[in-house]
PDB file of N, CA and C in Angstrom:
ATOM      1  N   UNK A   1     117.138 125.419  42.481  1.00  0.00           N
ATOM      2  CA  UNK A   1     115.815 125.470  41.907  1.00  0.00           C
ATOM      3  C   UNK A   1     114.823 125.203  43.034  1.00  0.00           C
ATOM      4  N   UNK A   2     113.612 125.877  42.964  1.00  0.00           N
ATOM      5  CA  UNK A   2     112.626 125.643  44.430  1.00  0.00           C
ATOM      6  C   UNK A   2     111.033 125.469  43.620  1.00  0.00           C
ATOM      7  N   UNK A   3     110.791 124.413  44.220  1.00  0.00           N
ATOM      8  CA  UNK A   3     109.372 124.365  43.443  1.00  0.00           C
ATOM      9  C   UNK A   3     108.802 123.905  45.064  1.00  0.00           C
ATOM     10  N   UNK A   4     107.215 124.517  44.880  1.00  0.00           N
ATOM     11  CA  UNK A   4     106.189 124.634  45.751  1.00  0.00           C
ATOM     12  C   UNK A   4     105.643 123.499  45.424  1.00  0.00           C
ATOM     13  N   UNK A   5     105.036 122.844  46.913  1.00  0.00           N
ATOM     14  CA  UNK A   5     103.829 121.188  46.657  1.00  0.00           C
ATOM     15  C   UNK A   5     103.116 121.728  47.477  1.00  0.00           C
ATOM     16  N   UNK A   6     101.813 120.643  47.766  1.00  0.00           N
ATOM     17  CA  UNK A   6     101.002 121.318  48.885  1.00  0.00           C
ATOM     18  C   UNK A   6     101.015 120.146  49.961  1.00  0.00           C
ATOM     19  N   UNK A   7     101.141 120.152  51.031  1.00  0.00           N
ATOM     20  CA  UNK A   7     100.843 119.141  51.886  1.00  0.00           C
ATOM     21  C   UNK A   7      99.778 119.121  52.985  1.00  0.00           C
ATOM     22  N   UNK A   8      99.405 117.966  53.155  1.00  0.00           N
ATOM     23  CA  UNK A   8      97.657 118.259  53.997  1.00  0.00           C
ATOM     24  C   UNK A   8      98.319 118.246  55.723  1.00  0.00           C
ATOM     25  N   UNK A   9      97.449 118.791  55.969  1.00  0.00           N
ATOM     26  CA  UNK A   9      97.742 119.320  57.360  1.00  0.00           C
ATOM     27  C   UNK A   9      96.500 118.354  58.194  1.00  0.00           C
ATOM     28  N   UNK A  10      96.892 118.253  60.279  1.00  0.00           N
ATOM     29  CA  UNK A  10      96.447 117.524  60.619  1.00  0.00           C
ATOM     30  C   UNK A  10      94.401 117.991  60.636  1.00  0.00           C
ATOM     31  N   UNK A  11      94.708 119.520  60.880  1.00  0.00           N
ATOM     32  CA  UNK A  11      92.966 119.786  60.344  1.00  0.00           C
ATOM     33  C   UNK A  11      91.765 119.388  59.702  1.00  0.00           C
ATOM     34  N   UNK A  12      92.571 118.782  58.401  1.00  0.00           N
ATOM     35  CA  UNK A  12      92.355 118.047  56.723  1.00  0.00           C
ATOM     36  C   UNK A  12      92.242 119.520  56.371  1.00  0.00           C
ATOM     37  N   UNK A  13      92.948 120.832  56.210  1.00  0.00           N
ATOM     38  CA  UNK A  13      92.884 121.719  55.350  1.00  0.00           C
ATOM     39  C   UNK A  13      94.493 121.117  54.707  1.00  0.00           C
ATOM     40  N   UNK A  14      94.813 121.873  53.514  1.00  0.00           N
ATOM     41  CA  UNK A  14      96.160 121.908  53.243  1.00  0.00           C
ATOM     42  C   UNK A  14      96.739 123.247  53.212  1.00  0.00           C
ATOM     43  N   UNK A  15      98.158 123.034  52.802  1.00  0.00           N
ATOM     44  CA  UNK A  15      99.360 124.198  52.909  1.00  0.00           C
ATOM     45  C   UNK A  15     100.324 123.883  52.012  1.00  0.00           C
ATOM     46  N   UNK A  16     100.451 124.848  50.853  1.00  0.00           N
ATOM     47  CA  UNK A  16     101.685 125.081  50.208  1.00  0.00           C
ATOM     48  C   UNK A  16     102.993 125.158  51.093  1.00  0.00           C
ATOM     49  N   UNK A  17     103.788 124.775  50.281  1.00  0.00           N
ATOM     50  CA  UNK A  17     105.274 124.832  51.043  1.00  0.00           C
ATOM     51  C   UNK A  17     106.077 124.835  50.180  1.00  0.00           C
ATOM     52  N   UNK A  18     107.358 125.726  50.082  1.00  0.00           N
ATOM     53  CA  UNK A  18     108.439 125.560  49.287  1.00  0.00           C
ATOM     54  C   UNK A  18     109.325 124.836  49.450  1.00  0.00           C
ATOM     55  N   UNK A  19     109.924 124.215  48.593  1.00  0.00           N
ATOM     56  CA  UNK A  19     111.078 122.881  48.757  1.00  0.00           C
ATOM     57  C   UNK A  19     112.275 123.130  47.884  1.00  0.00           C
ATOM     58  N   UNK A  20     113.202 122.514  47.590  1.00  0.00           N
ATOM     59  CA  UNK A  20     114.241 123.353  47.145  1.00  0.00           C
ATOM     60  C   UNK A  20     115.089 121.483  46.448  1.00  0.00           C
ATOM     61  N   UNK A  21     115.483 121.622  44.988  1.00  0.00           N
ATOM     62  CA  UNK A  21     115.837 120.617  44.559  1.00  0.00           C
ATOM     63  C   UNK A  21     117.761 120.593  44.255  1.00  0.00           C
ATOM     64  N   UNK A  22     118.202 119.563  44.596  1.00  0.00           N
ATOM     65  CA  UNK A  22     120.088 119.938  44.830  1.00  0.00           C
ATOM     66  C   UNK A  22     120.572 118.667  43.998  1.00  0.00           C
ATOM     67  N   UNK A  23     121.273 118.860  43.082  1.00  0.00           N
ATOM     68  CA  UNK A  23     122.126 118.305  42.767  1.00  0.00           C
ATOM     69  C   UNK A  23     122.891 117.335  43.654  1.00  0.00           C
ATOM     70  N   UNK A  24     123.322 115.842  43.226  1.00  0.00           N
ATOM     71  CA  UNK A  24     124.136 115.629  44.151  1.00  0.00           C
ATOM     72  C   UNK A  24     125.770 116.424  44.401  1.00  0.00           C
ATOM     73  N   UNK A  25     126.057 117.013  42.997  1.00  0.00           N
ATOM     74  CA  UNK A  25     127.186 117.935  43.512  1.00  0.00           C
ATOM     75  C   UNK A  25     127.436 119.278  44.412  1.00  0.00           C
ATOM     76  N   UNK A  26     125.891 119.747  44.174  1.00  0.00           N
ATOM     77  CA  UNK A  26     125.618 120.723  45.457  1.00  0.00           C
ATOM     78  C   UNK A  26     125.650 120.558  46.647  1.00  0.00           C
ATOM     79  N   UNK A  27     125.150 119.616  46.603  1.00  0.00           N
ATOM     80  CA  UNK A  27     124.985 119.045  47.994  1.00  0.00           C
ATOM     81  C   UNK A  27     126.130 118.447  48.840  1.00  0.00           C
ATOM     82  N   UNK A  28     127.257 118.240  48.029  1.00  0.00           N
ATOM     83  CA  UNK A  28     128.155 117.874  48.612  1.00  0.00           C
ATOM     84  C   UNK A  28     129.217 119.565  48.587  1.00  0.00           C
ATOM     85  N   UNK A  29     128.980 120.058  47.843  1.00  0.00           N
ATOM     86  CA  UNK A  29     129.685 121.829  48.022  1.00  0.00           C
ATOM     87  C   UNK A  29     129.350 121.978  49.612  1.00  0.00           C
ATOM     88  N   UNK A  30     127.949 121.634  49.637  1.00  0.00           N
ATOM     89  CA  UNK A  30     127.358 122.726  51.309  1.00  0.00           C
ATOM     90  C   UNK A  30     127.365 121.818  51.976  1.00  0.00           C
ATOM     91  N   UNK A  31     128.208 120.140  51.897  1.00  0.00           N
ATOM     92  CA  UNK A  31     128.210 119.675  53.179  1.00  0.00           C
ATOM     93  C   UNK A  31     129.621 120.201  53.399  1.00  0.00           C
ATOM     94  N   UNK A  32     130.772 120.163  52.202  1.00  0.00           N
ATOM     95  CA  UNK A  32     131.789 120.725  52.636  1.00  0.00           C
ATOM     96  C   UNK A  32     132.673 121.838  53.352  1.00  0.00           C
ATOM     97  N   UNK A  33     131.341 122.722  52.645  1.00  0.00           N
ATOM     98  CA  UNK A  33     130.971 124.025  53.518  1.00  0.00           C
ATOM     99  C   UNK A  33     130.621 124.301  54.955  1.00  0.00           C
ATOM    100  N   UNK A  34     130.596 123.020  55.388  1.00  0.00           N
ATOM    101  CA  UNK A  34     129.594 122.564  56.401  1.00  0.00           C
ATOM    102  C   UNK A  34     131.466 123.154  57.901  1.00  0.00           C
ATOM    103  N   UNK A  35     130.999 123.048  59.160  1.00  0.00           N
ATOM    104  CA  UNK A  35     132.111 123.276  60.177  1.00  0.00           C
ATOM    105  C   UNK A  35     132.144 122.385  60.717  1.00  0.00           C
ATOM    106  N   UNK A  36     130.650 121.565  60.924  1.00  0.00           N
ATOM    107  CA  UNK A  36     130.912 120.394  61.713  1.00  0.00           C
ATOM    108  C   UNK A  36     131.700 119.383  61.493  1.00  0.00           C
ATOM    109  N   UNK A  37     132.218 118.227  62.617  1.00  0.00           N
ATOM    110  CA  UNK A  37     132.551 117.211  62.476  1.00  0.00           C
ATOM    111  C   UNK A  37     131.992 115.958  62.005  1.00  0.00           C
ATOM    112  N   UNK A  38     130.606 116.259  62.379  1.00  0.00           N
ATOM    113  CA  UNK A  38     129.548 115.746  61.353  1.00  0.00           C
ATOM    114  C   UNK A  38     129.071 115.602  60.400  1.00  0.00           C
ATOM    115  N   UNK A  39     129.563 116.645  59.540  1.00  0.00           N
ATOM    116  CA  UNK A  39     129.001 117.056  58.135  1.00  0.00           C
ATOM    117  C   UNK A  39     130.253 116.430  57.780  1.00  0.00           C
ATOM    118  N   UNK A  40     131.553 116.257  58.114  1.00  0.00           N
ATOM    119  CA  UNK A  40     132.337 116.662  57.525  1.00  0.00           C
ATOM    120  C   UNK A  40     132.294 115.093  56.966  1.00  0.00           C
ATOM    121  N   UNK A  41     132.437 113.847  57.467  1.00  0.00           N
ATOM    122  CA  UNK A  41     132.197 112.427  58.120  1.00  0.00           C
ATOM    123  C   UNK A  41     131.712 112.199  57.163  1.00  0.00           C
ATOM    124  N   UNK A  42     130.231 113.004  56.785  1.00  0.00           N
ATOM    125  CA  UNK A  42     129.299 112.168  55.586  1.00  0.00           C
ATOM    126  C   UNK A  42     129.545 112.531  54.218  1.00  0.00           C
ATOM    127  N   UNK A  43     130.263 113.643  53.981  1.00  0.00           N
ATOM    128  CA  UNK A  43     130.874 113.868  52.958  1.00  0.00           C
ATOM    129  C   UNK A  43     132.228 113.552  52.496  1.00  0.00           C
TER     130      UNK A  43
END
């Protein structure tokens, strides 16, 4: 799921940005998914 916020920028204008919301079981799919030895560690 991806929902857009806006965040202020150093100008003082702002900027939309998309963000993206994960399950903690997703999140552990794509660390597993992951090659590193690193990823692998925290999952």
């Amino acid at each position: 799921m991806s929902v857009t916020t806006v965040t202020d920028m150093p100008n003082g204008g702002t900027k939309p940005i998309k963000d993206y919301l994960l399950t903690i079981d997703m999140a552990k799919e794509l660390c597993m998914r992951s090659k590193t030895g690193k990823a692998k560690k925290a999952c």
